[in-house]
C-alpha atoms as a PDB file:
ATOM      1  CA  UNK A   1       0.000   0.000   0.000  1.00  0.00           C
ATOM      2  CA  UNK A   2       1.427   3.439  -1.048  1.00  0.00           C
ATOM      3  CA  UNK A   3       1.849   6.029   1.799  1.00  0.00           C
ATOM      4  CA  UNK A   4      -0.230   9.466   0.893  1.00  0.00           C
ATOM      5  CA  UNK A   5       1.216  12.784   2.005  1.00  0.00           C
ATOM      6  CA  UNK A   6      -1.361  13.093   4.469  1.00  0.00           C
ATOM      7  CA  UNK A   7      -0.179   9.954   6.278  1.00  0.00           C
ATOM      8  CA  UNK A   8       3.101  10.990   5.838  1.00  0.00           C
ATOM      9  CA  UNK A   9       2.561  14.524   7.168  1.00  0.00           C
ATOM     10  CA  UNK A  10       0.660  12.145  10.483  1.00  0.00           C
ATOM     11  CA  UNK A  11       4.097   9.891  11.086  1.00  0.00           C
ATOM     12  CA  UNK A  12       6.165  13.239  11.067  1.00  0.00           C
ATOM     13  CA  UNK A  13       3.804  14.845  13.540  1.00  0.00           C
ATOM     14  CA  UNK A  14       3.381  12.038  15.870  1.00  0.00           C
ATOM     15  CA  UNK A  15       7.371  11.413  16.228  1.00  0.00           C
ATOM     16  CA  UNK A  16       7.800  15.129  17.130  1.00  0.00           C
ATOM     17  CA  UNK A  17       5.323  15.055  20.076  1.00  0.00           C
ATOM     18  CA  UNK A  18       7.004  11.749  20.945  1.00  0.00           C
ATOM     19  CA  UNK A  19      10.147  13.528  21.011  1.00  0.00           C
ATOM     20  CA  UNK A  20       8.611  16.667  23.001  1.00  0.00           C
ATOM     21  CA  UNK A  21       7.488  14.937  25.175  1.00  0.00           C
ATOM     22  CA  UNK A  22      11.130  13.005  26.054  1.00  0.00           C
ATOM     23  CA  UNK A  23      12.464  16.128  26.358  1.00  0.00           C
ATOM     24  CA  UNK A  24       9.885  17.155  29.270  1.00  0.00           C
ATOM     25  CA  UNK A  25      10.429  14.218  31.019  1.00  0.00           C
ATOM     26  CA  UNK A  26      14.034  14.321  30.843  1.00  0.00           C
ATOM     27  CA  UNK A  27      13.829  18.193  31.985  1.00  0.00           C
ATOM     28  CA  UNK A  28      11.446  17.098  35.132  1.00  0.00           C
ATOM     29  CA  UNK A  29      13.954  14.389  36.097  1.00  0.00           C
ATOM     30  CA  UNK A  30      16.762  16.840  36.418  1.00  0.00           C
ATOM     31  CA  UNK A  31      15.839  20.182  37.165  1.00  0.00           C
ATOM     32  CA  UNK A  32      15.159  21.531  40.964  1.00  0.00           C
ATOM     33  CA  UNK A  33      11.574  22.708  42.335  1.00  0.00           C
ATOM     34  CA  UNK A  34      11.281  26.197  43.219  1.00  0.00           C
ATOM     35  CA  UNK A  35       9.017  27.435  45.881  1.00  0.00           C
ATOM     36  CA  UNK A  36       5.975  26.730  44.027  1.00  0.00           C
ATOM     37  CA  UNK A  37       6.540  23.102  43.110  1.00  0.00           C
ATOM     38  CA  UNK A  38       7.745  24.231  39.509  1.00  0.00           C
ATOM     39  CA  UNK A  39      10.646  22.767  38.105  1.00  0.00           C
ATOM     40  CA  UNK A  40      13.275  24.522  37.003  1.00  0.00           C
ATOM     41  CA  UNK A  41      15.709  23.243  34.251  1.00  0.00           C
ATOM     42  CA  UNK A  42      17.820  25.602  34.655  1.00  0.00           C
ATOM     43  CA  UNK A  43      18.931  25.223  38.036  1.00  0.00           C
ATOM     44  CA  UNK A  44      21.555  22.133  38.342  1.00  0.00           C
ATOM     45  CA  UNK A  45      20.811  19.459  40.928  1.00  0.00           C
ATOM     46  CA  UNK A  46      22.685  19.257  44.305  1.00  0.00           C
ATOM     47  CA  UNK A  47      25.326  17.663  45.215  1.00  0.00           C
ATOM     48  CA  UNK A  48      24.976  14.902  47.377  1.00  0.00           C
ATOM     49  CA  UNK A  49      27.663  15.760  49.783  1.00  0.00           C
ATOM     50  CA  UNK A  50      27.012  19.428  49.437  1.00  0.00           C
ATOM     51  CA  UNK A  51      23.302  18.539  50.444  1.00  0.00           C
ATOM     52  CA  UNK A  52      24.750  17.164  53.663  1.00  0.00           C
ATOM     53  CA  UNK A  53      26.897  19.969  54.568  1.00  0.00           C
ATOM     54  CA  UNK A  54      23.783  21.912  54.136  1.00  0.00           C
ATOM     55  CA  UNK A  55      21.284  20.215  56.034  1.00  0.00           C
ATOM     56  CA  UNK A  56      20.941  21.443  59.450  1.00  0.00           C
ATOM     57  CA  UNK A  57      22.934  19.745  62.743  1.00  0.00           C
ATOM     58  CA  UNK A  58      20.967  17.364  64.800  1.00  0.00           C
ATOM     59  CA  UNK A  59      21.582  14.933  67.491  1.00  0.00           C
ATOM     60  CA  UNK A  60      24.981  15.077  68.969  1.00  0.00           C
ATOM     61  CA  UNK A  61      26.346  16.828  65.880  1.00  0.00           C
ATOM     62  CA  UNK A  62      23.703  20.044  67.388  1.00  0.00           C
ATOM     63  CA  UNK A  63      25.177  19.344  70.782  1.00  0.00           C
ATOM     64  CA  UNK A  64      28.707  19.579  70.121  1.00  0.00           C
ATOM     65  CA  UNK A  65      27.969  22.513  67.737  1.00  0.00           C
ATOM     66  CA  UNK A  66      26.090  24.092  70.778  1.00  0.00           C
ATOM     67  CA  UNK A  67      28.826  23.025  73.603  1.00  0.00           C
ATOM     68  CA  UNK A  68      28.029  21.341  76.662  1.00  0.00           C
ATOM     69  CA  UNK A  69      26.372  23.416  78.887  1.00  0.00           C
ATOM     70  CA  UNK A  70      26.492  21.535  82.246  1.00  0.00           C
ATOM     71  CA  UNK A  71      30.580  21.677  81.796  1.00  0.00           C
ATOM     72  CA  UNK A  72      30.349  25.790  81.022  1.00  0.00           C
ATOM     73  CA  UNK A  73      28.040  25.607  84.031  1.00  0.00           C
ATOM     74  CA  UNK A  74      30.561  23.981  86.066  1.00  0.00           C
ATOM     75  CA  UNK A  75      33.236  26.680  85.352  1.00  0.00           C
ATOM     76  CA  UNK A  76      32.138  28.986  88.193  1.00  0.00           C
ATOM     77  CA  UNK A  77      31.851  26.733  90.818  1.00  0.00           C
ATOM     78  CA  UNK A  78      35.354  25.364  90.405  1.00  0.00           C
ATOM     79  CA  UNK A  79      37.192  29.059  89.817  1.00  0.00           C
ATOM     80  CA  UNK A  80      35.156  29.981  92.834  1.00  0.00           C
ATOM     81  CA  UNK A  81      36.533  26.322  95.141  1.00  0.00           C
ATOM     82  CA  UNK A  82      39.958  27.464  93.765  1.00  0.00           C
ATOM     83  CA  UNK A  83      39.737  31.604  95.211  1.00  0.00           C
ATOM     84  CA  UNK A  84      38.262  29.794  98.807  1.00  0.00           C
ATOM     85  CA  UNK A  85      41.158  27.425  98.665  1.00  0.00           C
ATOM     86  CA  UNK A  86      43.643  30.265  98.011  1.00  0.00           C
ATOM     87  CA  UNK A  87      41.998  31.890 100.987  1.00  0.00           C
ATOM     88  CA  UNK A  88      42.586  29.329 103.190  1.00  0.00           C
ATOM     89  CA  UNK A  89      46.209  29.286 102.340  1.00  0.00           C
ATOM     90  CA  UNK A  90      46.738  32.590 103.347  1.00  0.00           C
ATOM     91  CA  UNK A  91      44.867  32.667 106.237  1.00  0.00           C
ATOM     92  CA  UNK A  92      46.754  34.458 109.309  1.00  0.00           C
ATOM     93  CA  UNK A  93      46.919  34.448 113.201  1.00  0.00           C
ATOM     94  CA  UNK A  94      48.451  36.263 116.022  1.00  0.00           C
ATOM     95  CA  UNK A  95      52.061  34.703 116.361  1.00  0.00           C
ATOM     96  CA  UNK A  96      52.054  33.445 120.215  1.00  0.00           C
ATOM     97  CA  UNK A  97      54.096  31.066 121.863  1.00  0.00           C
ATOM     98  CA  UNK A  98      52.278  27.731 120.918  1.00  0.00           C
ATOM     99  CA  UNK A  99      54.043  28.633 117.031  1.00  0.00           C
ATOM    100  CA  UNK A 100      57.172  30.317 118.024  1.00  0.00           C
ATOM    101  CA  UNK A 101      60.572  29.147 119.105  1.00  0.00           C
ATOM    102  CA  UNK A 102      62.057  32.511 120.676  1.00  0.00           C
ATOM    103  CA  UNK A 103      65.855  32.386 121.617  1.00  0.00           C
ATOM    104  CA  UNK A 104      67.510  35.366 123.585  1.00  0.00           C
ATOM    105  CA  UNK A 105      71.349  36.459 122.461  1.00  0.00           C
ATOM    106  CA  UNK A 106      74.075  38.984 123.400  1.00  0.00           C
ATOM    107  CA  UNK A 107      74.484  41.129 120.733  1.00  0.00           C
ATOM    108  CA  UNK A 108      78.551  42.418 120.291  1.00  0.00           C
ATOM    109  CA  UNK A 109      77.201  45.923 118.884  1.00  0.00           C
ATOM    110  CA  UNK A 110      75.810  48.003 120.204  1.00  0.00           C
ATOM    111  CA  UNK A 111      77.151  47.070 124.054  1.00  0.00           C
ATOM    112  CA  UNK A 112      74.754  46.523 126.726  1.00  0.00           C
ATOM    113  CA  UNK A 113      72.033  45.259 124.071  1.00  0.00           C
ATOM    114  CA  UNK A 114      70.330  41.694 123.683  1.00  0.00           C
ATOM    115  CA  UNK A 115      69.087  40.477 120.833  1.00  0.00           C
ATOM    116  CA  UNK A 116      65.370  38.263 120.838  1.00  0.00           C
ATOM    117  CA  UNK A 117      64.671  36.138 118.065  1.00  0.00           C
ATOM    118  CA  UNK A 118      61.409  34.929 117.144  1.00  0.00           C
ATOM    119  CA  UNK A 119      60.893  31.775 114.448  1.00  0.00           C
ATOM    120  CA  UNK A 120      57.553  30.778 113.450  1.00  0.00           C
ATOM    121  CA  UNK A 121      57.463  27.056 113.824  1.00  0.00           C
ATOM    122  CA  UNK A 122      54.038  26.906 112.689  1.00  0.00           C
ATOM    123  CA  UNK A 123      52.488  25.806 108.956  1.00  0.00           C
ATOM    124  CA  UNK A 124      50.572  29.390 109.178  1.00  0.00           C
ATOM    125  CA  UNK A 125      51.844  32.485 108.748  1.00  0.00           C
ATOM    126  CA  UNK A 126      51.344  34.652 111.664  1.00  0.00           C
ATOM    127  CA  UNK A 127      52.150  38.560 112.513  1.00  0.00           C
ATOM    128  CA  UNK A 128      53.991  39.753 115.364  1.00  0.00           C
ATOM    129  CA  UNK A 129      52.120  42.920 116.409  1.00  0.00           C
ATOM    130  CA  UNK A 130      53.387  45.873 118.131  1.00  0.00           C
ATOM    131  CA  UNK A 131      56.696  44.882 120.451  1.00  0.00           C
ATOM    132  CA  UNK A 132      56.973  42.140 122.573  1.00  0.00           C
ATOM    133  CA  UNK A 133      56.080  42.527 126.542  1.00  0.00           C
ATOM    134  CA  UNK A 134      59.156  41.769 128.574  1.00  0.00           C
ATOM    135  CA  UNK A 135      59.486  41.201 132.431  1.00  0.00           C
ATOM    136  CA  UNK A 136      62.575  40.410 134.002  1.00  0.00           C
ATOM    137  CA  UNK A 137      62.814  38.574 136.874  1.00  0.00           C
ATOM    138  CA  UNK A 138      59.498  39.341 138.951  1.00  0.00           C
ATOM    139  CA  UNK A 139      59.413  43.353 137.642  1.00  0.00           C
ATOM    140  CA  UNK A 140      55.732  44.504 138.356  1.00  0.00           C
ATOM    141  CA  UNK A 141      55.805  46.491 134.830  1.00  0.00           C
ATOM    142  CA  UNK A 142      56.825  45.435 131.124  1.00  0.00           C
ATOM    143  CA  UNK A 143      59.914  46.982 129.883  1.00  0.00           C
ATOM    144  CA  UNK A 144      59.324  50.445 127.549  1.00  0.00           C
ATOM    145  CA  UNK A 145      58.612  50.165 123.984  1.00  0.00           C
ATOM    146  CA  UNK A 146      61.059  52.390 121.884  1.00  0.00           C
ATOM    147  CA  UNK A 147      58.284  54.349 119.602  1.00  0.00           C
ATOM    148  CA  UNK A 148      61.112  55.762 117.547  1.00  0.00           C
ATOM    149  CA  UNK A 149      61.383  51.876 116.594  1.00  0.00           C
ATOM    150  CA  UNK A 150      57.842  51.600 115.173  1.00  0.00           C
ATOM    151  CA  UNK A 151      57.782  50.103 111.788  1.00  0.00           C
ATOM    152  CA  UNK A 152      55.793  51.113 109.026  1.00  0.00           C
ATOM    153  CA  UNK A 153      54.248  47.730 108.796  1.00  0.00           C
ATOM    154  CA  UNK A 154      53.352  44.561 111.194  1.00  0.00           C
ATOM    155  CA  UNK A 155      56.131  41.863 111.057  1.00  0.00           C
ATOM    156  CA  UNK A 156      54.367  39.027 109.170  1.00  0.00           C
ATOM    157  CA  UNK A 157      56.189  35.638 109.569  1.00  0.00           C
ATOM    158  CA  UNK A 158      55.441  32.887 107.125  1.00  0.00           C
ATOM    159  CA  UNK A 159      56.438  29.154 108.316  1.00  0.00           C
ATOM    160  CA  UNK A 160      60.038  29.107 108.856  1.00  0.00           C
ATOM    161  CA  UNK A 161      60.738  33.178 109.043  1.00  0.00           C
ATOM    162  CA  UNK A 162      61.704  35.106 111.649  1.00  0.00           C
ATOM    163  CA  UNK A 163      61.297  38.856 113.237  1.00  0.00           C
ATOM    164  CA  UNK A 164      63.728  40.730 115.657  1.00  0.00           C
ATOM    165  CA  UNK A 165      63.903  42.892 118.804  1.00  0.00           C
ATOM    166  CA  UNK A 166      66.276  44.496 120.167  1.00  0.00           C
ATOM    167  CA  UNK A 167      66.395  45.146 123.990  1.00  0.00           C
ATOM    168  CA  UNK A 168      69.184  47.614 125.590  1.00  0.00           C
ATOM    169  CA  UNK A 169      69.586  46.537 129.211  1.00  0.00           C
ATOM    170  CA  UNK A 170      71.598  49.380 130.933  1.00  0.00           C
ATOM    171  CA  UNK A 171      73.223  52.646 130.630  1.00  0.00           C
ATOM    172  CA  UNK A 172      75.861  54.620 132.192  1.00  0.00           C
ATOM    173  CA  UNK A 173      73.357  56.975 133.439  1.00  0.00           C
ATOM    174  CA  UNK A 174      71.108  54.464 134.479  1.00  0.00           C
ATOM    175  CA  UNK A 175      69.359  54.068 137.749  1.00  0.00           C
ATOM    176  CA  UNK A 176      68.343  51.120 140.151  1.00  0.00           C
ATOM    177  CA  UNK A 177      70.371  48.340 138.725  1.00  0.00           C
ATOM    178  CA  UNK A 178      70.170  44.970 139.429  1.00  0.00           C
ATOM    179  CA  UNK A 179      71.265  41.138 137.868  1.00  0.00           C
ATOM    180  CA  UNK A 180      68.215  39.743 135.921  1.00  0.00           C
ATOM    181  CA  UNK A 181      68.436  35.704 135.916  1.00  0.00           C
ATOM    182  CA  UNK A 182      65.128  35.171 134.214  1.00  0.00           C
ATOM    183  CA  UNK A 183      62.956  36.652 131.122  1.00  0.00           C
ATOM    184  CA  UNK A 184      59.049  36.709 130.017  1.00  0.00           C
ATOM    185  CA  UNK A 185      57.793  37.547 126.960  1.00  0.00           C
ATOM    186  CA  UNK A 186      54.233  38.409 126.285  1.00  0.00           C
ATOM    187  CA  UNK A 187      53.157  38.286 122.490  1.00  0.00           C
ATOM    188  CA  UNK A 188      50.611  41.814 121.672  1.00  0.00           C
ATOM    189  CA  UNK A 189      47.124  41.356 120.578  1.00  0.00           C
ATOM    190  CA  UNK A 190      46.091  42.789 117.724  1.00  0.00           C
ATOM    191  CA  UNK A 191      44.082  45.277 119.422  1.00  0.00           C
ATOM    192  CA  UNK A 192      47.165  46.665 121.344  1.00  0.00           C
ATOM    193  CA  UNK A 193      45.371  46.093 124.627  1.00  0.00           C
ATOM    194  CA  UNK A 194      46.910  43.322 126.340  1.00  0.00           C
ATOM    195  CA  UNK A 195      48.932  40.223 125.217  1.00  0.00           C
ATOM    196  CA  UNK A 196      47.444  36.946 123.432  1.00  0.00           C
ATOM    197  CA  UNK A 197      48.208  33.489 124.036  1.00  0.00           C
ATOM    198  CA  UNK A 198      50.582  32.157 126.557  1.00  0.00           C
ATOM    199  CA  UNK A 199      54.144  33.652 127.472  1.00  0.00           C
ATOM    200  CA  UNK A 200      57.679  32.240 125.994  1.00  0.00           C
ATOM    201  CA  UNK A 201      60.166  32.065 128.520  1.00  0.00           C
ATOM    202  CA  UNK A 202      63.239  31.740 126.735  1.00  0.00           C
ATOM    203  CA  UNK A 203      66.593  31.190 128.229  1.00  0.00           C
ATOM    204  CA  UNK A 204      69.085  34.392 128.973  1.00  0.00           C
ATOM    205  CA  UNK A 205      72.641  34.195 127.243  1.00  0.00           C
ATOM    206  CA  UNK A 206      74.493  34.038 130.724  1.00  0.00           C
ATOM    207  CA  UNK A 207      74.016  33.736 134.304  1.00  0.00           C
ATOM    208  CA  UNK A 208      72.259  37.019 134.646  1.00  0.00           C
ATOM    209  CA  UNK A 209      71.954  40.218 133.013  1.00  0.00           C
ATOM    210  CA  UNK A 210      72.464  43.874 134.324  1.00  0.00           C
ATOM    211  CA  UNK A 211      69.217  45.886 134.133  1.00  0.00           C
ATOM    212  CA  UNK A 212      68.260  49.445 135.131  1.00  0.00           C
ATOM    213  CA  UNK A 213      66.209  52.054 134.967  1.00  0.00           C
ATOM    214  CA  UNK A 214      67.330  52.377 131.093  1.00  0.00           C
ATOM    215  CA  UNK A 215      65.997  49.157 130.113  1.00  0.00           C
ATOM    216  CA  UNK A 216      63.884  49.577 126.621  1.00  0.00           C
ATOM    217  CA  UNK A 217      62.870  47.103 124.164  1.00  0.00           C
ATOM    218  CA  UNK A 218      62.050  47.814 119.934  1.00  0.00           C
ATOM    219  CA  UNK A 219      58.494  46.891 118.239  1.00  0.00           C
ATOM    220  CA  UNK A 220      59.391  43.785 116.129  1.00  0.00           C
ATOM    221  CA  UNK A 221      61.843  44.240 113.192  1.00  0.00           C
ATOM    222  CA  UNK A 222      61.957  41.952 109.905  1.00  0.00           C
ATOM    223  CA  UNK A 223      66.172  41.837 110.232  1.00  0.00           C
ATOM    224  CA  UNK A 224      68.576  41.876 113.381  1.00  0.00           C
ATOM    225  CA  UNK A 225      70.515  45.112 111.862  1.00  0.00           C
ATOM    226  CA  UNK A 226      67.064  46.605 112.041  1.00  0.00           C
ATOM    227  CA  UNK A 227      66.456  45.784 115.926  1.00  0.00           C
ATOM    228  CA  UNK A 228      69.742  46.724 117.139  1.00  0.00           C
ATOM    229  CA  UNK A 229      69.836  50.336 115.379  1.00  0.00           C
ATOM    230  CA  UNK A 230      68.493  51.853 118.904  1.00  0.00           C
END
């Protein structure tokens, strides 16, 4: 049977739609949907992995992005352990004789002057306040402070350090002597009324010692050269 034109023209026009209609297919598979649902063929697909780098953090992956809160939490609590710690450390006392070792020597310059020693033996640091209260023998009265010895600051003794006083026992021009055998020493309270704790009675450098009416003693001194100046 002979094809006609018409039929002809009919074969051409059904392959083109055929073909058309590949094309939209083919366009659907590939292109992206825009907010409407519309596909556009003109936008290239995504990536797989760029698809993943894209898609928001969830799970663990949020968390770690996030941090951990209850450890950031946790911060202020253990600086603020670490300041009452510190605290501790530094906490002070009134040196006294429970955390002293005080030893009593005759000083070669200036003459007539003894030299008192005080160590803190103690794992706290303590301050020595003011001078030390002295009574030789059975004296009803302390011995005089020297003010022109006053330091600018309280002696503070950490564990194993040691302040100084110097004591001048007699002059020329003194009055009322008499041969000390035995010392006292009262530690000052803070407040400056009074002593604190209980006495030291340390051990003179001879038999006795010559005191009169002269008889002074310094406030406490970080170095010897500093307590023997007077």
């Amino acid at each position: 049977m002979t094809a006609t034109p018409r039929s002809r023209r009919l074969r051409t026009l059904a392959a083109a739609l055929v073909t058309t209609a590949a094309l939209s297919l083919t366009a659907c598979q590939t292109g992206t949907a825009d907010a409407t649902g519309v596909v556009d063929s003109t936008q290239p697909p995504v990536p797989a992995a760029q698809a993943e780098q894209e898609a928001p953090a969830t799970g663990k992956e949020a968390e770690k992005e996030a941090g951990t809160p209850g450890k950031e939490a946790g911060a202020p609590a253990k600086e603020a352990a670490q300041v009452a710690d510190r605290k501790a450390a530094q906490k002070t006392t009134s040196c006294t004789a429970k955390g002293t070792e005080v030893t009593v020597t005759d000083a070669p310059r200036p003459i007539n002057h003894l030299l008192i020693k005080a160590t803190n033996t103690s794992d706290t640091t303590c301050h020595l306040y003011y001078a030390p209260y002295l009574r030789f023998d059975q004296a009803q009265s302390a011995v005089p402070f020297i003010e022109e010895s006053k330091p600018q600051a309280v002696v503070t003794l950490a564990p194993g350090e040691s302040g100084y006083a110097g004591v001048l026992t007699s002059t020329p021009d003194g009055s009322h002597p008499y041969d000390a055998t035995s010392l006292t020493l009262y530690y000052a309270a803070r407040s400056g009324q009074g002593s604190t704790g209980a006495p030291s009675h340390p051990a003179l450098p001879f038999d006795s010692v010559r005191i009169d009416s002269s008889n002074a003693v310094t406030y406490w001194q970080t170095s010897a050269a500093d307590a023997l100046m007077w």
